[in-house]
C-alpha atoms as a PDB file:
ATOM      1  CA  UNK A   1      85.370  43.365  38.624  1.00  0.00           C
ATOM      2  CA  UNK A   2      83.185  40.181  38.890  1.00  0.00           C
ATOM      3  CA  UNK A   3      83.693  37.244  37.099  1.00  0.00           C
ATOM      4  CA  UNK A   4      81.517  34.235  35.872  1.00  0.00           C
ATOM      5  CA  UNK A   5      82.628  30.442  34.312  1.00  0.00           C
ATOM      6  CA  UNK A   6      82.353  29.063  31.076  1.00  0.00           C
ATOM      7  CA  UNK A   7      81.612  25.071  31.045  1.00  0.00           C
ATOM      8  CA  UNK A   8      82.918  23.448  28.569  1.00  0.00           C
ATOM      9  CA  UNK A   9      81.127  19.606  27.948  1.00  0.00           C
ATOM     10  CA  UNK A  10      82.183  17.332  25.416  1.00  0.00           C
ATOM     11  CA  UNK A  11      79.468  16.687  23.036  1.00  0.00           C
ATOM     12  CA  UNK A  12      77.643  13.120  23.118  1.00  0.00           C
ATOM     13  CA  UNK A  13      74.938  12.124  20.048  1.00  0.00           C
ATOM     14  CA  UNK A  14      72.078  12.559  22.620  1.00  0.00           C
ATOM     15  CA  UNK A  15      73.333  16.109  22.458  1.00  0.00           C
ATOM     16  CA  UNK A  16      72.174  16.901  18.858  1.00  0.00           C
ATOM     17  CA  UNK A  17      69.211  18.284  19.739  1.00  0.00           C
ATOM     18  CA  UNK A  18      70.885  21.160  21.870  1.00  0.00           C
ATOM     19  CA  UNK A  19      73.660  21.869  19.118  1.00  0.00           C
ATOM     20  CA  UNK A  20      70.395  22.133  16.802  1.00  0.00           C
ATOM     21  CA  UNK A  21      68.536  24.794  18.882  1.00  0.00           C
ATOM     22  CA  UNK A  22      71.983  26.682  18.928  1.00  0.00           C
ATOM     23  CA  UNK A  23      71.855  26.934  15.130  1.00  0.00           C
ATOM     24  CA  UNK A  24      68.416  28.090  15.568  1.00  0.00           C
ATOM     25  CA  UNK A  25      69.414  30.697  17.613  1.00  0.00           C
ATOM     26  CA  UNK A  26      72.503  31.764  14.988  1.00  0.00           C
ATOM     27  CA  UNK A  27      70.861  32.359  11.622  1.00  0.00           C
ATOM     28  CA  UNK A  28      73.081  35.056  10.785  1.00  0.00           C
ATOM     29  CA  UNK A  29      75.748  32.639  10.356  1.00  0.00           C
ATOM     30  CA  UNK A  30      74.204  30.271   7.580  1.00  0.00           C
ATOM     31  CA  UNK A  31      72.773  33.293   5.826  1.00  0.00           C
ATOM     32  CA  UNK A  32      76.396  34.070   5.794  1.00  0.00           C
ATOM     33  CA  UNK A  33      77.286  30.570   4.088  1.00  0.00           C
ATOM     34  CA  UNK A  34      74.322  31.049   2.058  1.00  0.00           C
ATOM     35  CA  UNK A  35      72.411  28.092   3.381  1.00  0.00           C
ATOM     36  CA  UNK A  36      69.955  27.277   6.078  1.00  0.00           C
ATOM     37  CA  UNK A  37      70.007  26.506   9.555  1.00  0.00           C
ATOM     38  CA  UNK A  38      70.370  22.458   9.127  1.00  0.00           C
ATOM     39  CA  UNK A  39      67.263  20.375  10.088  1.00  0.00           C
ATOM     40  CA  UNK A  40      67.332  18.421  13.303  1.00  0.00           C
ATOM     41  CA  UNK A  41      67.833  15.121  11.487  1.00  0.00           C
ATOM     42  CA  UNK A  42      70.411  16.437   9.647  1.00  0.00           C
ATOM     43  CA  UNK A  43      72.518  17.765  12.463  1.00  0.00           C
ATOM     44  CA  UNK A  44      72.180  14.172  14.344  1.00  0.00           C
ATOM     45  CA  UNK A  45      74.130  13.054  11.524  1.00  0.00           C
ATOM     46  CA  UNK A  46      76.550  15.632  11.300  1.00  0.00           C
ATOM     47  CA  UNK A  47      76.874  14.514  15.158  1.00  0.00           C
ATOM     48  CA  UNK A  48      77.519  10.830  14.636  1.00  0.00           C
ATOM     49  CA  UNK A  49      79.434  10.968  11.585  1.00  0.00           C
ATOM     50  CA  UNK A  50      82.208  13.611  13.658  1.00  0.00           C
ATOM     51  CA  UNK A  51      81.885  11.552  16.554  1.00  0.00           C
ATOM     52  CA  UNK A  52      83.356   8.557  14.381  1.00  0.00           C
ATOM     53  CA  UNK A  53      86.673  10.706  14.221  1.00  0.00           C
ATOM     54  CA  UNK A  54      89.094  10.035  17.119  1.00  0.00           C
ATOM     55  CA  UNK A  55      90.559  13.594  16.033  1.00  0.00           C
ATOM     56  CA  UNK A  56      87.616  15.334  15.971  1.00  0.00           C
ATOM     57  CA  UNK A  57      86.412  17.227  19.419  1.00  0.00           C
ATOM     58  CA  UNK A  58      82.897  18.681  19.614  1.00  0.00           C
ATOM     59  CA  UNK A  59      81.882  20.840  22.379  1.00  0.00           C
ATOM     60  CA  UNK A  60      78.683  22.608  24.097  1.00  0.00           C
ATOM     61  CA  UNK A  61      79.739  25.545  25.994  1.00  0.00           C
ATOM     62  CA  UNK A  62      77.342  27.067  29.131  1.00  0.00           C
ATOM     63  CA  UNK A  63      77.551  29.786  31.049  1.00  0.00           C
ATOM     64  CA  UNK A  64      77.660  29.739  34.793  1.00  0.00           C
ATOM     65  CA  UNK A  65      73.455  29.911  34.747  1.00  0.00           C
ATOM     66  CA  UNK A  66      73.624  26.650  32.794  1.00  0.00           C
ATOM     67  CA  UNK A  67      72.366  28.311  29.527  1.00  0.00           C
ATOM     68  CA  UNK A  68      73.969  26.911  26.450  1.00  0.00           C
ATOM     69  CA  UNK A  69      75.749  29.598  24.744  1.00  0.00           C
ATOM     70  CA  UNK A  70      78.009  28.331  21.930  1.00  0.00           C
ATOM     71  CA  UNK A  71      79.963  25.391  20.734  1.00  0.00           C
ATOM     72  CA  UNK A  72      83.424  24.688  19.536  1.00  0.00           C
ATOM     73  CA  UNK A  73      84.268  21.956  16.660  1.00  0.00           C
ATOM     74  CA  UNK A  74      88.179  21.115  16.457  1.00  0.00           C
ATOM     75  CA  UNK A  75      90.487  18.400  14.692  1.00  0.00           C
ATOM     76  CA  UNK A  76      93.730  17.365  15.756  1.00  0.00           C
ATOM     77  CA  UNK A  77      96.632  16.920  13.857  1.00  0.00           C
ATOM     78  CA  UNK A  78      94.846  18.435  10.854  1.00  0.00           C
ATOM     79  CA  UNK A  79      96.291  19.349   8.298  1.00  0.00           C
ATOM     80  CA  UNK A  80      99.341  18.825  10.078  1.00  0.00           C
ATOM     81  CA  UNK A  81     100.309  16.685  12.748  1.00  0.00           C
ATOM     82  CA  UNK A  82     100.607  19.157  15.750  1.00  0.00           C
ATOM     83  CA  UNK A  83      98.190  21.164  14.760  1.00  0.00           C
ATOM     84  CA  UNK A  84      94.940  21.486  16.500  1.00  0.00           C
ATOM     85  CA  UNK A  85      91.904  23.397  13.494  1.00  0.00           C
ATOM     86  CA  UNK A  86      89.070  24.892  14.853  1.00  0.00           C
ATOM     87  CA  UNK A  87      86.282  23.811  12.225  1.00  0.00           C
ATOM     88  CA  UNK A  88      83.505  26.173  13.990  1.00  0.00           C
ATOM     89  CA  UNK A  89      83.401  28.138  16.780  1.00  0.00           C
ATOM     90  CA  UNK A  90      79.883  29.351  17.368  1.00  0.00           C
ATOM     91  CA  UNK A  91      78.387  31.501  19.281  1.00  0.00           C
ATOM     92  CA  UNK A  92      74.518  32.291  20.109  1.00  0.00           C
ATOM     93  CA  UNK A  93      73.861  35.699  18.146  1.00  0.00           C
ATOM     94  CA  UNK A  94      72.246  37.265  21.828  1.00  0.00           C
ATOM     95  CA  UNK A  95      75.238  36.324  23.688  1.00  0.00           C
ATOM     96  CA  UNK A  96      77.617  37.422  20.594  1.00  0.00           C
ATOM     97  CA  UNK A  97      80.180  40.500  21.269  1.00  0.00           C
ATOM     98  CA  UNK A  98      80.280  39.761  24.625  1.00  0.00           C
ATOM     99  CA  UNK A  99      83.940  38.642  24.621  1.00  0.00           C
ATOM    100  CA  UNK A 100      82.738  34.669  24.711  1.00  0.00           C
ATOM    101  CA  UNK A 101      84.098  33.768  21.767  1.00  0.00           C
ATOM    102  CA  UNK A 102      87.641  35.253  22.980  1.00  0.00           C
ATOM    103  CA  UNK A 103      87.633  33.516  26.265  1.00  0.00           C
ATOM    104  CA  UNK A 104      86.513  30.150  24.393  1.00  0.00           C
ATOM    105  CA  UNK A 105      89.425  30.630  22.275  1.00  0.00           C
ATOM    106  CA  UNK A 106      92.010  31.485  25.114  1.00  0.00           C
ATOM    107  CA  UNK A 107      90.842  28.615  26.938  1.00  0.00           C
ATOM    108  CA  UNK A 108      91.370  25.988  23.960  1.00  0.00           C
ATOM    109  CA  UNK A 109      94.566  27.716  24.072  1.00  0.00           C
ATOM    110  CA  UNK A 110      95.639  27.111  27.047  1.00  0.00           C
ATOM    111  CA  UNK A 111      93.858  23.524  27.548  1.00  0.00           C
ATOM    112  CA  UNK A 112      94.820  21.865  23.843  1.00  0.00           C
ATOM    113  CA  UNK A 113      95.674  18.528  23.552  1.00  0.00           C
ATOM    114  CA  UNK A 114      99.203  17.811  24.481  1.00  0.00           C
ATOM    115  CA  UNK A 115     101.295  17.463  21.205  1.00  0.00           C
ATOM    116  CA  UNK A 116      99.780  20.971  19.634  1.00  0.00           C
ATOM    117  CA  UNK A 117     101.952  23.834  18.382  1.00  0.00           C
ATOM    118  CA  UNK A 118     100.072  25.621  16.324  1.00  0.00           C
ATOM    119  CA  UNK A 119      95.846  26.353  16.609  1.00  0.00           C
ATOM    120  CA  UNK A 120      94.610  27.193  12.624  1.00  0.00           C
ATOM    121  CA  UNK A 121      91.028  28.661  12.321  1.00  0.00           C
ATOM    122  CA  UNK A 122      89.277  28.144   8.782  1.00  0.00           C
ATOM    123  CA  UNK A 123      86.700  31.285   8.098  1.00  0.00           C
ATOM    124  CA  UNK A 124      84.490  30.316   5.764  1.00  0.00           C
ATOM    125  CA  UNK A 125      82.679  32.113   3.175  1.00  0.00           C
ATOM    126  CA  UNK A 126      83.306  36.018   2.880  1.00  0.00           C
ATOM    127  CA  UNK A 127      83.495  36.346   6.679  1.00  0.00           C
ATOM    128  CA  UNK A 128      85.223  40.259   7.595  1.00  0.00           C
ATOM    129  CA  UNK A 129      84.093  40.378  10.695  1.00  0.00           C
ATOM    130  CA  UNK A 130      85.297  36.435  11.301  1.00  0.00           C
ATOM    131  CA  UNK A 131      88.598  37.279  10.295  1.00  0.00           C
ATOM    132  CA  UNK A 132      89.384  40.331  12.203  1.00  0.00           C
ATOM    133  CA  UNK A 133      88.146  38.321  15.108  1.00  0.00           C
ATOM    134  CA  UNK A 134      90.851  35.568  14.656  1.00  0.00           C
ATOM    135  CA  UNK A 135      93.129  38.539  13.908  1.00  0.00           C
ATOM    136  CA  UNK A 136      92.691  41.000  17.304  1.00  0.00           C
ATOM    137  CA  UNK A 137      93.366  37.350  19.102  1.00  0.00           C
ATOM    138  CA  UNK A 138      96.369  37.191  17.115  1.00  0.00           C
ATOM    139  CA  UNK A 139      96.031  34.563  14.682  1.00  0.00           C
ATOM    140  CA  UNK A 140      97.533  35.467  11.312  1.00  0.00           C
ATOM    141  CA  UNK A 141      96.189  35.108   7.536  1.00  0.00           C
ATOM    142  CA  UNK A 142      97.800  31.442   6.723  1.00  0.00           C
ATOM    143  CA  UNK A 143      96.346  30.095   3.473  1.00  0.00           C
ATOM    144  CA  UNK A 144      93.582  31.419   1.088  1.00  0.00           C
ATOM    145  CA  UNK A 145      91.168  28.808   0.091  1.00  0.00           C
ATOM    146  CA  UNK A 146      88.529  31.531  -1.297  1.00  0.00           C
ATOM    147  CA  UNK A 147      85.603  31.625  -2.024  1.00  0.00           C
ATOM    148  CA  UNK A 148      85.324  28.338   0.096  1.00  0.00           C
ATOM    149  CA  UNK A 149      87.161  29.664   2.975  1.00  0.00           C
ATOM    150  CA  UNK A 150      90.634  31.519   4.699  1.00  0.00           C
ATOM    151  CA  UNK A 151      92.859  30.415   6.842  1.00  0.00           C
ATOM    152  CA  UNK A 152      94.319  32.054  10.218  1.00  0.00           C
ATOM    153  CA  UNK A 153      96.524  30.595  12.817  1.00  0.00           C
ATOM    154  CA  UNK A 154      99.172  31.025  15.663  1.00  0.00           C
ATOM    155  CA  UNK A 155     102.266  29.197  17.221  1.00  0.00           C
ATOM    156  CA  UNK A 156     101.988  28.001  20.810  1.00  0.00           C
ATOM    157  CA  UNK A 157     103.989  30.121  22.946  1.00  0.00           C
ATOM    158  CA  UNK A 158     104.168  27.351  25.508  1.00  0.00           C
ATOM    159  CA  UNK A 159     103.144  23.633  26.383  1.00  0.00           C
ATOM    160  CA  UNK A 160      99.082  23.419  26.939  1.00  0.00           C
ATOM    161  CA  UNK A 161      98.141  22.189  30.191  1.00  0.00           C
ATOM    162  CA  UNK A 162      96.742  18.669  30.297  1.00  0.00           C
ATOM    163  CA  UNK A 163      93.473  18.919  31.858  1.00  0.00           C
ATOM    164  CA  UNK A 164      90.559  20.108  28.905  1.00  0.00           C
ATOM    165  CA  UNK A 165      88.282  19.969  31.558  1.00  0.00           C
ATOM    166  CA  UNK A 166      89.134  22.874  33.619  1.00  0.00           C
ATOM    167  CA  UNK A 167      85.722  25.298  34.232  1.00  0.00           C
ATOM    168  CA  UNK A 168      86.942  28.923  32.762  1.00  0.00           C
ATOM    169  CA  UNK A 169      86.407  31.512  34.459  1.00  0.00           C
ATOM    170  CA  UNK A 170      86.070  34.546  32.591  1.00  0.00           C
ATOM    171  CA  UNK A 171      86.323  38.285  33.807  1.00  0.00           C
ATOM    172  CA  UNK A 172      83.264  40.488  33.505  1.00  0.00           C
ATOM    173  CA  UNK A 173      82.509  44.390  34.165  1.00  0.00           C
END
């Protein structure tokens, strides 16, 4: 069995641009939402207003060829302090049910901030196949918040290590 890495990079406002072409390249999921793939403009503010949150973390992710692939939005201590919320995990649609999204998730697990004991999803809109994700990873149905959204999460078994910016490597066939 081979492997291959996941970067992780922390998201910077001359970034917006990238997180817009990986909306581009997800319509399903704002047909899901009912609403379009945000213009470029309007993701650059998106950008700078999150990046005015201390709590909030935004994230590119790339595979090992250096092809962006996904991106990761958390808060911490929201709603709760300890806990760590995953506002949007995305994932490119071509590069979807490839296990990425699992190994993104395992990694946050293992690499959240120190302080965290519990990791909450929020799955917005009418999202099946969203929750069963965040349930085969073993999250559990926390709040309902329908139609807006649901909420899953899951204890921390252990400490997470300190250093986010580990490379993950991730197991392939």
């Amino acid at each position: 069995m081979g492997g291959f890495t996941l970067n992780v990079t922390p998201l910077a406002l001359h970034h917006a641009p990238l997180l817009h072409s990986l909306y581009q390249s997800a319509p399903g999921y704002f047909d899901l939402l009912g609403t379009r793939v945000p213009s470029a403009s309007e993701v650059q503010r998106d950008v700078e207003i999150a990046l005015l949150d201390p709590r909030r973390s935004l994230e590119l992710v790339y595979d090992d060829q250096g092809d962006l692939i996904g991106s990761l939005d958390c808060k911490r201590d929201y709603p709760e302090a300890g806990d760590l919320t995953i506002n949007l995990l995305l994932i490119r649609e071509d590069r979807q049910s490839q296990g990425l999204g699992e190994q993104v998730v395992r990694h946050l697990e293992t690499h959240a901030p120190p302080g965290t004991t519990r990791i909450l999803a929020s799955v917005l809109g009418d999202n099946p196949r969203g929750a069963r994700f965040w349930e085969r990873l073993g999250y559990s149905f926390t709040l309902d918040a329908r139609p807006v959204m649901s909420w899953y999460a899951k204890p921390l078994s252990r400490p997470p290590l300190t250093d986010p910016g580990t490379p993950l490597t991730v197991a392939s066939d």
